[in-house]
PDB file of N, CA and C in Angstrom:
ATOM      1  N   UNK A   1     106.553 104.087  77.444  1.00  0.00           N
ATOM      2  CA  UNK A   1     105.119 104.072  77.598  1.00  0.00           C
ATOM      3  C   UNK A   1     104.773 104.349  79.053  1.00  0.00           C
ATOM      4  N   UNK A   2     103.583 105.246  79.462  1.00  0.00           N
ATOM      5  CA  UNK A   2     103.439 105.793  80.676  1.00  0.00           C
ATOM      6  C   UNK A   2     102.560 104.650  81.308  1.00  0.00           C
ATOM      7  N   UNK A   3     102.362 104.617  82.410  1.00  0.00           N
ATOM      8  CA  UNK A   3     101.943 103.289  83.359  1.00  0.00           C
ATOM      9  C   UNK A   3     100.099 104.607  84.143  1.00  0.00           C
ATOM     10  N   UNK A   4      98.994 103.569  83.558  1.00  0.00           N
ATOM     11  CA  UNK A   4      97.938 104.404  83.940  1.00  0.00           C
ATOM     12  C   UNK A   4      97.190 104.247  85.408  1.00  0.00           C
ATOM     13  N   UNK A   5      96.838 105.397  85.800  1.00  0.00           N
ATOM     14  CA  UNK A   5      96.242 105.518  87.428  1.00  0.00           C
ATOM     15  C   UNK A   5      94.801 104.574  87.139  1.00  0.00           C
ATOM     16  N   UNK A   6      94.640 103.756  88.280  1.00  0.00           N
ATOM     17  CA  UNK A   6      93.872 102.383  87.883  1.00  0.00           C
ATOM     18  C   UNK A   6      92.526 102.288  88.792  1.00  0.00           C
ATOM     19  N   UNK A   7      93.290 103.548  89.989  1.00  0.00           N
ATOM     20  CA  UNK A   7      92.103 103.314  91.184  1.00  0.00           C
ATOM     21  C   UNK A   7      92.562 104.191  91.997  1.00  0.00           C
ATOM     22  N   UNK A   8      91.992 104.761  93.051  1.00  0.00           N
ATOM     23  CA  UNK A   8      91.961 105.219  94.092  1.00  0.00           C
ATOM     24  C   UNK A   8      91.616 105.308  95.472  1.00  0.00           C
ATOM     25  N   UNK A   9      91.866 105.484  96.579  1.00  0.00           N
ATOM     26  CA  UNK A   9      91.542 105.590  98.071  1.00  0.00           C
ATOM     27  C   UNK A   9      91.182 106.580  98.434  1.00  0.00           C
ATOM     28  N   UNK A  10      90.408 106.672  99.436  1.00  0.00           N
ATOM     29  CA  UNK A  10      90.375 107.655 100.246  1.00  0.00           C
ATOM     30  C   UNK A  10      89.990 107.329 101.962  1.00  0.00           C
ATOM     31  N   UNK A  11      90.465 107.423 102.487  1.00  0.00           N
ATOM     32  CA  UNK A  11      90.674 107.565 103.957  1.00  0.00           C
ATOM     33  C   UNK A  11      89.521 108.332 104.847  1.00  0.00           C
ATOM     34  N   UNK A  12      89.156 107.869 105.558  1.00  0.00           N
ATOM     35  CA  UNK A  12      88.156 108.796 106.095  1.00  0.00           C
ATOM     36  C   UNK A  12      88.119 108.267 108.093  1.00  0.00           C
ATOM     37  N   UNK A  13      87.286 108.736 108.551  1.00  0.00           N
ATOM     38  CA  UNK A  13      86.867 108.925 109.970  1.00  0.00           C
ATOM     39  C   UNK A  13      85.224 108.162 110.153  1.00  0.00           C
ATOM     40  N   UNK A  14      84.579 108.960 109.266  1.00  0.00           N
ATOM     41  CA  UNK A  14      83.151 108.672 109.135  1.00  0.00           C
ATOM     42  C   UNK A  14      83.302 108.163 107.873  1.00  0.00           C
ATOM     43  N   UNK A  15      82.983 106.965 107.506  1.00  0.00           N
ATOM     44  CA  UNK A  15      82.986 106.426 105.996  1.00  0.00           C
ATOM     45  C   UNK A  15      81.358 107.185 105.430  1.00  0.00           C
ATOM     46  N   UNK A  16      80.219 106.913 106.276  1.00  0.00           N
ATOM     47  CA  UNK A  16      78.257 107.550 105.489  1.00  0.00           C
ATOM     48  C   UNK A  16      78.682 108.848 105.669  1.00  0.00           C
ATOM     49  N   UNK A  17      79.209 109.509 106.193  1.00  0.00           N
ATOM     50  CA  UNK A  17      79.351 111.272 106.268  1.00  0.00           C
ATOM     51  C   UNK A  17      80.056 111.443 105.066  1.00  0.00           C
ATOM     52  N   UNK A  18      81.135 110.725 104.589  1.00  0.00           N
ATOM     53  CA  UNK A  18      82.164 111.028 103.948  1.00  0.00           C
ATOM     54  C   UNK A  18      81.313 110.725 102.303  1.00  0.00           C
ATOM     55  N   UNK A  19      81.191 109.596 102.489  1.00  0.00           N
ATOM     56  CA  UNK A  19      80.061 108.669 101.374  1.00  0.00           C
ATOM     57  C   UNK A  19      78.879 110.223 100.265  1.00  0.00           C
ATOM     58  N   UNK A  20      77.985 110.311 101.805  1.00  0.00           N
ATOM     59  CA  UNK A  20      76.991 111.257 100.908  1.00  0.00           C
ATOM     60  C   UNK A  20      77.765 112.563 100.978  1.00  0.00           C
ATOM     61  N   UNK A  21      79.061 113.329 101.615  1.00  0.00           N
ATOM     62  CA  UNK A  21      79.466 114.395 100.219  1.00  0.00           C
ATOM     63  C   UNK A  21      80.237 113.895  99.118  1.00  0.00           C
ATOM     64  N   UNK A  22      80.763 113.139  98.551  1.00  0.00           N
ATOM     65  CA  UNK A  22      81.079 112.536  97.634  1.00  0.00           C
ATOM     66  C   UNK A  22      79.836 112.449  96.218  1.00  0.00           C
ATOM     67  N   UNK A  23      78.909 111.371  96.903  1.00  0.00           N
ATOM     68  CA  UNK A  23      77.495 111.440  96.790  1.00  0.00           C
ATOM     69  C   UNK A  23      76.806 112.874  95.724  1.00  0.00           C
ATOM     70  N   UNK A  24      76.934 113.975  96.678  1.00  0.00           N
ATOM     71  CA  UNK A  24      76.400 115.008  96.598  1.00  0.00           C
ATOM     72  C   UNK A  24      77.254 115.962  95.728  1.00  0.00           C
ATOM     73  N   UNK A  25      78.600 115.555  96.315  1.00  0.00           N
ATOM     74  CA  UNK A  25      79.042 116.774  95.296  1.00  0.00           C
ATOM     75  C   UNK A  25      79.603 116.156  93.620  1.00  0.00           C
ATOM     76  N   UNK A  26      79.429 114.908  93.410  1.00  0.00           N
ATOM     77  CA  UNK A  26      80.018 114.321  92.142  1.00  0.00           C
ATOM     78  C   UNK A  26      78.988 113.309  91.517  1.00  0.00           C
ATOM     79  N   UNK A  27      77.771 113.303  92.207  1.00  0.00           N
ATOM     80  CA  UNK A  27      77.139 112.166  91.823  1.00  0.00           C
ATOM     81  C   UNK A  27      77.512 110.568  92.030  1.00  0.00           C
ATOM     82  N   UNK A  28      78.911 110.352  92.543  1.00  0.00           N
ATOM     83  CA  UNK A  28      79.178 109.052  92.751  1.00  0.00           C
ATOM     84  C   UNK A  28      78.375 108.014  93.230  1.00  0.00           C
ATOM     85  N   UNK A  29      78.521 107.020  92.853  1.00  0.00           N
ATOM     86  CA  UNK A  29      77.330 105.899  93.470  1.00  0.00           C
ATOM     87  C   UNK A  29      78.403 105.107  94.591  1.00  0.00           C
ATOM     88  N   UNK A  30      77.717 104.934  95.800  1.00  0.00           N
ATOM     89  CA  UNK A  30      78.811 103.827  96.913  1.00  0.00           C
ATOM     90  C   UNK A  30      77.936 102.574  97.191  1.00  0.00           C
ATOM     91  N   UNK A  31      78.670 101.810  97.222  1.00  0.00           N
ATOM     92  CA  UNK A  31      78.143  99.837  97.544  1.00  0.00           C
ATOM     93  C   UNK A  31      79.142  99.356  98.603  1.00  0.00           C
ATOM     94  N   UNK A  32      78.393  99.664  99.773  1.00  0.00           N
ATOM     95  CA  UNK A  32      79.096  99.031 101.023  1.00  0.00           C
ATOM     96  C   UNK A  32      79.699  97.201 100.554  1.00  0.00           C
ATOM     97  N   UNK A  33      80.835  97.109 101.017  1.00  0.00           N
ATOM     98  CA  UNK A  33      81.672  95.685 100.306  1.00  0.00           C
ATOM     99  C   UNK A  33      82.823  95.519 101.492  1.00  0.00           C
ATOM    100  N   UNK A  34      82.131  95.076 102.575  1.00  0.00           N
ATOM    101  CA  UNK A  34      83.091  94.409 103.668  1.00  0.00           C
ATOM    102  C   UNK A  34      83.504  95.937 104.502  1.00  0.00           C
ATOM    103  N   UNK A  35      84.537  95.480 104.789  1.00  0.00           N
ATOM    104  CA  UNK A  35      84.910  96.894 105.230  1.00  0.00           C
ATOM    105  C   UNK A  35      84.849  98.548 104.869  1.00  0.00           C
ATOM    106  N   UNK A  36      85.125  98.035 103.497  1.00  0.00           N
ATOM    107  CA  UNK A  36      85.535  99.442 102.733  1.00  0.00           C
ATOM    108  C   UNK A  36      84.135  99.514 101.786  1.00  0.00           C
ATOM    109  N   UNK A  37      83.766 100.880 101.140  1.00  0.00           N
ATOM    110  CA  UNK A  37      82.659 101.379 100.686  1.00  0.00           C
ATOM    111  C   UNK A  37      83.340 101.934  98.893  1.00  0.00           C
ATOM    112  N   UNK A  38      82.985 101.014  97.844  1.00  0.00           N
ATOM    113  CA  UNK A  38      83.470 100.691  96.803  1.00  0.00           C
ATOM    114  C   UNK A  38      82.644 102.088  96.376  1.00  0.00           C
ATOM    115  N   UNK A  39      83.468 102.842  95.318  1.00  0.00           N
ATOM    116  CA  UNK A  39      82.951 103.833  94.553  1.00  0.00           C
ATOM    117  C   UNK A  39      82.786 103.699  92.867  1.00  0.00           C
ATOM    118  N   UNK A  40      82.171 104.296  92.494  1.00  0.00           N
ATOM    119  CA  UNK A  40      81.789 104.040  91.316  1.00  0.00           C
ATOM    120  C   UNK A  40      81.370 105.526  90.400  1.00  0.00           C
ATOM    121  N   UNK A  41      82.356 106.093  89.746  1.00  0.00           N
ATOM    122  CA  UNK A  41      82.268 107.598  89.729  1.00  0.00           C
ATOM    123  C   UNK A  41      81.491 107.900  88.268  1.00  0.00           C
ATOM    124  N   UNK A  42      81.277 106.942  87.693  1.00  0.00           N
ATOM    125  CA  UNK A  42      80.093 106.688  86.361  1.00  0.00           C
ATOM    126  C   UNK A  42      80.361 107.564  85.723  1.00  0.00           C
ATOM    127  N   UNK A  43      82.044 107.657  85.724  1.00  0.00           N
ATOM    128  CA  UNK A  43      82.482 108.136  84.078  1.00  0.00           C
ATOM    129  C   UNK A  43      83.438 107.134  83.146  1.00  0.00           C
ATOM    130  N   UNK A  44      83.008 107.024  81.767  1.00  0.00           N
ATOM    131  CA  UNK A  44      83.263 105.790  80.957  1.00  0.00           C
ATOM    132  C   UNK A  44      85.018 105.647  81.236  1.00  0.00           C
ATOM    133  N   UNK A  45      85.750 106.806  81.069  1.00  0.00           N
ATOM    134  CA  UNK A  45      87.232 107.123  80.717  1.00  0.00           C
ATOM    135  C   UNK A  45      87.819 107.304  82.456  1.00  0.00           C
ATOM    136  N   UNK A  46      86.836 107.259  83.139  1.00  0.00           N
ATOM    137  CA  UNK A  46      87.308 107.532  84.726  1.00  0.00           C
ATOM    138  C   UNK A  46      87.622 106.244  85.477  1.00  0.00           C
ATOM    139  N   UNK A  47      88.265 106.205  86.587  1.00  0.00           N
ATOM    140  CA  UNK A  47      88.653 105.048  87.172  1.00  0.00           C
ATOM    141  C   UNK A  47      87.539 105.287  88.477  1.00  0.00           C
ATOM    142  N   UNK A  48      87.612 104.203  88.814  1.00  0.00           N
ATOM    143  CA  UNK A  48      86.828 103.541  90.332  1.00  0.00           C
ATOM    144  C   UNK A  48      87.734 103.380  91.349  1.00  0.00           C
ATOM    145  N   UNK A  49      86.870 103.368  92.920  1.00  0.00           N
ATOM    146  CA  UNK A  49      88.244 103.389  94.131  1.00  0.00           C
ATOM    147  C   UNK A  49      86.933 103.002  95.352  1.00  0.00           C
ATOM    148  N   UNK A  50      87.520 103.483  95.929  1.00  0.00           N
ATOM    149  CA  UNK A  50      86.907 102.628  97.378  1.00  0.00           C
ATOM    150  C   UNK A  50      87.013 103.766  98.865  1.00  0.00           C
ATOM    151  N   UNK A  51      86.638 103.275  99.544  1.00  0.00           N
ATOM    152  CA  UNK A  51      86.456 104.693 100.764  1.00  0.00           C
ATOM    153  C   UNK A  51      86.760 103.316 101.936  1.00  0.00           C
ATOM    154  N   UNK A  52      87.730 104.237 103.073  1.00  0.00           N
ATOM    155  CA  UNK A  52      87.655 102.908 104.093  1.00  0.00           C
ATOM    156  C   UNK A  52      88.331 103.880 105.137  1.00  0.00           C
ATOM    157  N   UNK A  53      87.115 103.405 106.231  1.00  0.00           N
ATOM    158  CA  UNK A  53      87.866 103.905 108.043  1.00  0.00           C
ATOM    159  C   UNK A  53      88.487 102.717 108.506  1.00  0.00           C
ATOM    160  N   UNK A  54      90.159 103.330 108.669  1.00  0.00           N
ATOM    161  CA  UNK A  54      91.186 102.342 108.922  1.00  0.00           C
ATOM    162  C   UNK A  54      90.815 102.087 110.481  1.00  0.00           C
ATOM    163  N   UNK A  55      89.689 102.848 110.940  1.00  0.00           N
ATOM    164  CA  UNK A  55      89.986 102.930 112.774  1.00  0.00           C
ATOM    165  C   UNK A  55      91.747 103.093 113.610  1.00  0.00           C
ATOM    166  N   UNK A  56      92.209 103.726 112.566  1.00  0.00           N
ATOM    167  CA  UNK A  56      93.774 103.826 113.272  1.00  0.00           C
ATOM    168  C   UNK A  56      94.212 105.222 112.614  1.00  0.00           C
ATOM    169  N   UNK A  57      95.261 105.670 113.066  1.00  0.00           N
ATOM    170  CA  UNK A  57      96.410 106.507 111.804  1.00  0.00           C
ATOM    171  C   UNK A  57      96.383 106.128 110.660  1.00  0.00           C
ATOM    172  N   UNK A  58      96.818 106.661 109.648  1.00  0.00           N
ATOM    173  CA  UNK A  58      96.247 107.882 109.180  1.00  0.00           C
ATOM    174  C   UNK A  58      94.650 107.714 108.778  1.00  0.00           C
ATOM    175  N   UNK A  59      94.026 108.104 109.410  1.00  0.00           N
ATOM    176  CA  UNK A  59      92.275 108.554 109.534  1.00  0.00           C
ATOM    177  C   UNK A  59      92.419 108.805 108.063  1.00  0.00           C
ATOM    178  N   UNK A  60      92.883 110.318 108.165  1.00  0.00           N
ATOM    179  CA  UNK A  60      92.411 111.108 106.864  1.00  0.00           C
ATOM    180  C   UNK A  60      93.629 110.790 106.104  1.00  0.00           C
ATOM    181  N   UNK A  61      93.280 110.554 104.504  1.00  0.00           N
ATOM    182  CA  UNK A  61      94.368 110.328 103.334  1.00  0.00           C
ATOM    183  C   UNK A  61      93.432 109.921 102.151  1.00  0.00           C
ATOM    184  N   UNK A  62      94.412 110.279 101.014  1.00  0.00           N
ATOM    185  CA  UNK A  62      93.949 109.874  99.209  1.00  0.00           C
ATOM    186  C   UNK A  62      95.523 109.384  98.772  1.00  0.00           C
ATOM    187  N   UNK A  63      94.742 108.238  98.159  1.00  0.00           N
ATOM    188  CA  UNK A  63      95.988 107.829  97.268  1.00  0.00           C
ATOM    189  C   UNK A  63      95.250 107.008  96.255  1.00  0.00           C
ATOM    190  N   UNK A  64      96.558 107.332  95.061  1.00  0.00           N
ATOM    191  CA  UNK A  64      96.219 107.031  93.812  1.00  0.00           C
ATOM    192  C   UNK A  64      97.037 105.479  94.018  1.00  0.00           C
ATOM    193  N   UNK A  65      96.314 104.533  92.584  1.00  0.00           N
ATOM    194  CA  UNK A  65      97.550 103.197  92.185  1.00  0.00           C
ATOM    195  C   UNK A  65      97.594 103.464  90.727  1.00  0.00           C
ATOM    196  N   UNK A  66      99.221 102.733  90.291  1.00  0.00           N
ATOM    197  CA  UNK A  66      99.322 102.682  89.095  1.00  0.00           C
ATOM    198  C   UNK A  66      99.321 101.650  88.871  1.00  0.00           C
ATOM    199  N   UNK A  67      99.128 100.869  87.315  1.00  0.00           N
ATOM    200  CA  UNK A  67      99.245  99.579  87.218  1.00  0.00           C
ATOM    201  C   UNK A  67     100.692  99.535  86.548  1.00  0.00           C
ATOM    202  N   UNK A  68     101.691  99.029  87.169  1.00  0.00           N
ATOM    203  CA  UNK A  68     102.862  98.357  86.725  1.00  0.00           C
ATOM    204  C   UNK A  68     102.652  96.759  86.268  1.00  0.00           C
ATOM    205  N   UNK A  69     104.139  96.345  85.237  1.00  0.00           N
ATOM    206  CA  UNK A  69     103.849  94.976  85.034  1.00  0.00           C
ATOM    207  C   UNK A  69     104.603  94.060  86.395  1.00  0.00           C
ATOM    208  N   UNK A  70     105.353  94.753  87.235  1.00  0.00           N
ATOM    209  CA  UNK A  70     105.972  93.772  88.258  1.00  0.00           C
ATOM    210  C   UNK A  70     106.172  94.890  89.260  1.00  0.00           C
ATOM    211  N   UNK A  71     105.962  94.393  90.520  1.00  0.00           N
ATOM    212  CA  UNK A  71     105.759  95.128  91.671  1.00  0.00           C
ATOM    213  C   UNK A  71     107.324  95.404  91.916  1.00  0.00           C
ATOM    214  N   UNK A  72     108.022  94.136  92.632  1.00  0.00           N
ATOM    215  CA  UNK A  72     109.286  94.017  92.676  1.00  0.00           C
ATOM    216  C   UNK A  72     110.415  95.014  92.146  1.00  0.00           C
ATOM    217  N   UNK A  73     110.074  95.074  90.546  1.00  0.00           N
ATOM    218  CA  UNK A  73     110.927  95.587  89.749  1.00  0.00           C
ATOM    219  C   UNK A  73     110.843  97.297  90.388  1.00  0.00           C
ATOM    220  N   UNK A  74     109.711  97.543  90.287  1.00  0.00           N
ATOM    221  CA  UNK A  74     109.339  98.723  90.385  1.00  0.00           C
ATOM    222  C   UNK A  74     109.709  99.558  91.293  1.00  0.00           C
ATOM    223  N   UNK A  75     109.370  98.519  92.588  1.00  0.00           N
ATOM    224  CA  UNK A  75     109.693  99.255  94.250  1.00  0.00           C
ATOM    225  C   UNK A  75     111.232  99.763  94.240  1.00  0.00           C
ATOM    226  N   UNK A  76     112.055  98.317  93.536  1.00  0.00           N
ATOM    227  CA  UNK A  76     113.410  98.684  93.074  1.00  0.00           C
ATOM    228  C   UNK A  76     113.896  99.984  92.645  1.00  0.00           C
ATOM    229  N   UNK A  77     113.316 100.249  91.625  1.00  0.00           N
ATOM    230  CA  UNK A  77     113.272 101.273  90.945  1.00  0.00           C
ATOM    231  C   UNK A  77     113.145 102.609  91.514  1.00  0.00           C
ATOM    232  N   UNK A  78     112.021 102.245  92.387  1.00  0.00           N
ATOM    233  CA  UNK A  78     111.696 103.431  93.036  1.00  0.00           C
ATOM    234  C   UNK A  78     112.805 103.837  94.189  1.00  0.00           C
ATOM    235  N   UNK A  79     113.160 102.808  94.832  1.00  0.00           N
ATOM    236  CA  UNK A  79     114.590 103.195  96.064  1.00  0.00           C
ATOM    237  C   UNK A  79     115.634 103.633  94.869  1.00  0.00           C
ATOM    238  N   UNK A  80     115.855 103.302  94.203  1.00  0.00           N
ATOM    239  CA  UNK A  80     117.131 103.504  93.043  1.00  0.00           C
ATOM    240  C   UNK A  80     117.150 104.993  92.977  1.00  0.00           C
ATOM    241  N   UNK A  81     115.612 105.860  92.646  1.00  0.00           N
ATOM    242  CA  UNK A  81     114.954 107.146  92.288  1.00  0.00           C
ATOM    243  C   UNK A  81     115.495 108.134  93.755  1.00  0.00           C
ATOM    244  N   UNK A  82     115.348 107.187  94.431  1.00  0.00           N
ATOM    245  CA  UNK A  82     114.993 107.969  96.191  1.00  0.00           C
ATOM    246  C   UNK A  82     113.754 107.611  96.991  1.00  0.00           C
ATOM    247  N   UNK A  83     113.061 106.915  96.610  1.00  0.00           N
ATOM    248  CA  UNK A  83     111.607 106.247  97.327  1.00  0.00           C
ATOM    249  C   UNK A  83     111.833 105.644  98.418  1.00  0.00           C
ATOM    250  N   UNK A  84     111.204 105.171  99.010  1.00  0.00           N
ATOM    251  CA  UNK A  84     111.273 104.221  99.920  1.00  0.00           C
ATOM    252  C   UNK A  84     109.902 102.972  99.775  1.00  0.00           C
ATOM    253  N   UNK A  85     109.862 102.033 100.152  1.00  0.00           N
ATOM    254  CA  UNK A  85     109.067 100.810 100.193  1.00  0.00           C
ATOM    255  C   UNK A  85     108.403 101.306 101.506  1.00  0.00           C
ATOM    256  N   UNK A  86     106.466 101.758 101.707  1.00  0.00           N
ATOM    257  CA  UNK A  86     106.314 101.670 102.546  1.00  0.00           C
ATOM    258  C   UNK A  86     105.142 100.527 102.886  1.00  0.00           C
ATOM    259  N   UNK A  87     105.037  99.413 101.769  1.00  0.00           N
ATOM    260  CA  UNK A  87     103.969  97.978 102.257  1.00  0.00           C
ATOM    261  C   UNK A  87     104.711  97.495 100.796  1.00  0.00           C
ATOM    262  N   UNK A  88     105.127  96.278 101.297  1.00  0.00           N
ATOM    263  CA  UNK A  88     105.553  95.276 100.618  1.00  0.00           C
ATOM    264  C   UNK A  88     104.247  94.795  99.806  1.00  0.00           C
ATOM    265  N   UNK A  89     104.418  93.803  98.495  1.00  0.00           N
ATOM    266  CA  UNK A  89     103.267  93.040  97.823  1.00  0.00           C
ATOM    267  C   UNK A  89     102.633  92.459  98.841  1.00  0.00           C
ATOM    268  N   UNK A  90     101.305  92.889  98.564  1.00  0.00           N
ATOM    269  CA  UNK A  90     100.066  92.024  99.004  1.00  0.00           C
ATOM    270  C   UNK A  90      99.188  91.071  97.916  1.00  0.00           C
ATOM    271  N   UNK A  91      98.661  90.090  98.170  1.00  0.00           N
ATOM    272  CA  UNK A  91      98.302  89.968  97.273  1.00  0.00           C
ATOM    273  C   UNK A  91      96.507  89.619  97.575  1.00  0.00           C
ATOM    274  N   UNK A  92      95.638  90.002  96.634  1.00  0.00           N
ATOM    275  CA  UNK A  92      94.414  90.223  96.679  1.00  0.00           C
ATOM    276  C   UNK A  92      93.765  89.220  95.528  1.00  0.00           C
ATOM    277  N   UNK A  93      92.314  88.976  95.232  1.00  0.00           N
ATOM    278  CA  UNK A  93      91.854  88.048  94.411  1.00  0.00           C
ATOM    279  C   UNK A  93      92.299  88.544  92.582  1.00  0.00           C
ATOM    280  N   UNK A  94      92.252  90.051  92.774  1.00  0.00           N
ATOM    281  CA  UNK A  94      92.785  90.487  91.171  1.00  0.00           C
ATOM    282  C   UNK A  94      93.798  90.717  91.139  1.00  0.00           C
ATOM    283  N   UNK A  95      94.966  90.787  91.696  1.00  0.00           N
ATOM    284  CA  UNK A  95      96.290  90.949  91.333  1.00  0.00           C
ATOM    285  C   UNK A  95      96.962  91.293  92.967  1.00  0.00           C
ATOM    286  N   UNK A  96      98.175  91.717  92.952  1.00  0.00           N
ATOM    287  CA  UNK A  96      98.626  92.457  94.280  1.00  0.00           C
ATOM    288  C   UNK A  96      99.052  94.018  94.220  1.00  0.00           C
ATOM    289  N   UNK A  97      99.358  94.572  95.279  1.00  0.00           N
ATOM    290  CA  UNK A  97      99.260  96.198  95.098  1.00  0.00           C
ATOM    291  C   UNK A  97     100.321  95.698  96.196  1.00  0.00           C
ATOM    292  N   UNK A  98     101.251  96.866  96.045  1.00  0.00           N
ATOM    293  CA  UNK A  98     102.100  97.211  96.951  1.00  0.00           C
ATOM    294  C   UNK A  98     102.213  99.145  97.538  1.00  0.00           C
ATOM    295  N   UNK A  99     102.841  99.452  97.944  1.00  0.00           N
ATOM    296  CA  UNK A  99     102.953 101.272  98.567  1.00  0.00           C
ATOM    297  C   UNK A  99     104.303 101.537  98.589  1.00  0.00           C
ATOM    298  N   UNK A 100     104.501 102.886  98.103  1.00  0.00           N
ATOM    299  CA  UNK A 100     105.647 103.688  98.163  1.00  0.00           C
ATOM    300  C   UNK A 100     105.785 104.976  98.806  1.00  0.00           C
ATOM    301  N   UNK A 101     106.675 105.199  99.099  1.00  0.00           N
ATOM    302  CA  UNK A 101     106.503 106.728  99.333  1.00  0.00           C
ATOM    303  C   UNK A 101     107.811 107.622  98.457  1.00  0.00           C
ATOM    304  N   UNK A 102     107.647 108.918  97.750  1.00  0.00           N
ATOM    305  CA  UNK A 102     108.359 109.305  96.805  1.00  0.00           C
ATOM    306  C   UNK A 102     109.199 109.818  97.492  1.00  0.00           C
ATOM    307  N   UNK A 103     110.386 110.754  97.019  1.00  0.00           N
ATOM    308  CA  UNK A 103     111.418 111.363  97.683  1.00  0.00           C
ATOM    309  C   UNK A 103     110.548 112.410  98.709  1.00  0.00           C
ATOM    310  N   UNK A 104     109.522 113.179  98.341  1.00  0.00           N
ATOM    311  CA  UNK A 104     109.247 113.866  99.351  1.00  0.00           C
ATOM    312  C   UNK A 104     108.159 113.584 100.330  1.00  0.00           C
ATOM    313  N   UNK A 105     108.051 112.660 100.203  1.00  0.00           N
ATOM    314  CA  UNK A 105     107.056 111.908 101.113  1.00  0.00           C
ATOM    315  C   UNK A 105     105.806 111.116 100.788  1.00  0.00           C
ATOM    316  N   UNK A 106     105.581 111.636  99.507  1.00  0.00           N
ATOM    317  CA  UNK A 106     103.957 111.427  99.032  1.00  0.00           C
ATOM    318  C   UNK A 106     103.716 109.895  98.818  1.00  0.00           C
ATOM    319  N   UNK A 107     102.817 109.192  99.158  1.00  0.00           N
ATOM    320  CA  UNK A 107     102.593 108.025  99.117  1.00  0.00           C
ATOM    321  C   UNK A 107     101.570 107.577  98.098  1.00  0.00           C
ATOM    322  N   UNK A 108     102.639 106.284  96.942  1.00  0.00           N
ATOM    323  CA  UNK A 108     101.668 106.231  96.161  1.00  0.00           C
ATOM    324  C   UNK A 108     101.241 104.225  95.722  1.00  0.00           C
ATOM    325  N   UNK A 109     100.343 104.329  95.400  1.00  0.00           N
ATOM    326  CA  UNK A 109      99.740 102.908  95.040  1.00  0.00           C
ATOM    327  C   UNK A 109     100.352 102.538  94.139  1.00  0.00           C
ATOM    328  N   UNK A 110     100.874 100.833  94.173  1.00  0.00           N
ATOM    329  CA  UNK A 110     101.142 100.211  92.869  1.00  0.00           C
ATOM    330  C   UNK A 110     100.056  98.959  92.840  1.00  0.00           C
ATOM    331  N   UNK A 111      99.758  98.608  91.591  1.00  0.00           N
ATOM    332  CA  UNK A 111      99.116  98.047  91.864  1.00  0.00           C
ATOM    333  C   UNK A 111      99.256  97.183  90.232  1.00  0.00           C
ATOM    334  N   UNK A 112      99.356  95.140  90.379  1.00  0.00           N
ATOM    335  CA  UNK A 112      99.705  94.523  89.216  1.00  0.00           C
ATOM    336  C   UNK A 112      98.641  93.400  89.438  1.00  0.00           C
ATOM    337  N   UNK A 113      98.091  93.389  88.077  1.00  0.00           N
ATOM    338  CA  UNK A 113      96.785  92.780  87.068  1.00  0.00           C
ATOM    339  C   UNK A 113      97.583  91.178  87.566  1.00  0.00           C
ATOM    340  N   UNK A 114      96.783  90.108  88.439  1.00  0.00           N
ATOM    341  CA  UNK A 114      96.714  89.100  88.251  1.00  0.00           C
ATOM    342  C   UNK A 114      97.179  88.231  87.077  1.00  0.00           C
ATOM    343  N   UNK A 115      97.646  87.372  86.861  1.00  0.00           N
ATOM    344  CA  UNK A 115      98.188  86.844  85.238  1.00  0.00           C
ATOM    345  C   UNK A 115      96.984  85.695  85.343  1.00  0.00           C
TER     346      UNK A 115
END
């Protein structure tokens, strides 16, 4: 059984510059929420994500999360593949997300549903 993309990032410089083309070119709705600027892409079958200026490296970036049932297992899995671990579990009020990066570099979200 395939493991589904749950959410997304995007990285930015200017979070309101970045915000209204988003805005403009997809209709997305944004709700400033602490740091980061929560998106809401108001399609039933589509996922939701968030916009955030890290004020550091890497400025600019997108990354996807998947929902796995165990972070641990997974990251495992993923060095086993050729990955590397690049952010250990965090853990947040709905579950924790951890980061990988694949054999060729690409960096991707994990991310596990609170019990």
């Amino acid at each position: 059984m395939g493991r589904p993309v749950v959410h997304f990032e995007i990285g930015c410089k200017d979070k309101a510059k970045t915000a209204e083309f988003y805005r403009n070119l997809f209709g997305w709705t944004m709700q400033e929420m602490g740091p980061a600027t929560m998106v809401a892409t108001g399609a039933d079958s589509g996922i939701q994500g968030r916009m955030s200026s890290l004020g550091h490296e890497p400025h600019n970036y997108t990354i996807f999360y998947v929902q796995v049932d165990n972070l641990e297992i997974c990251l495992k899995e993923a060095e086993s593949l050729g990955g590397k671990t690049l952010v250990p579990p965090v853990s947040i009020p709905t579950g924790r997300f951890a980061g990988l990066a694949d054999p060729e570099g690409n960096t991707v979200g994990l991310f596990e549903i609170k019990a």
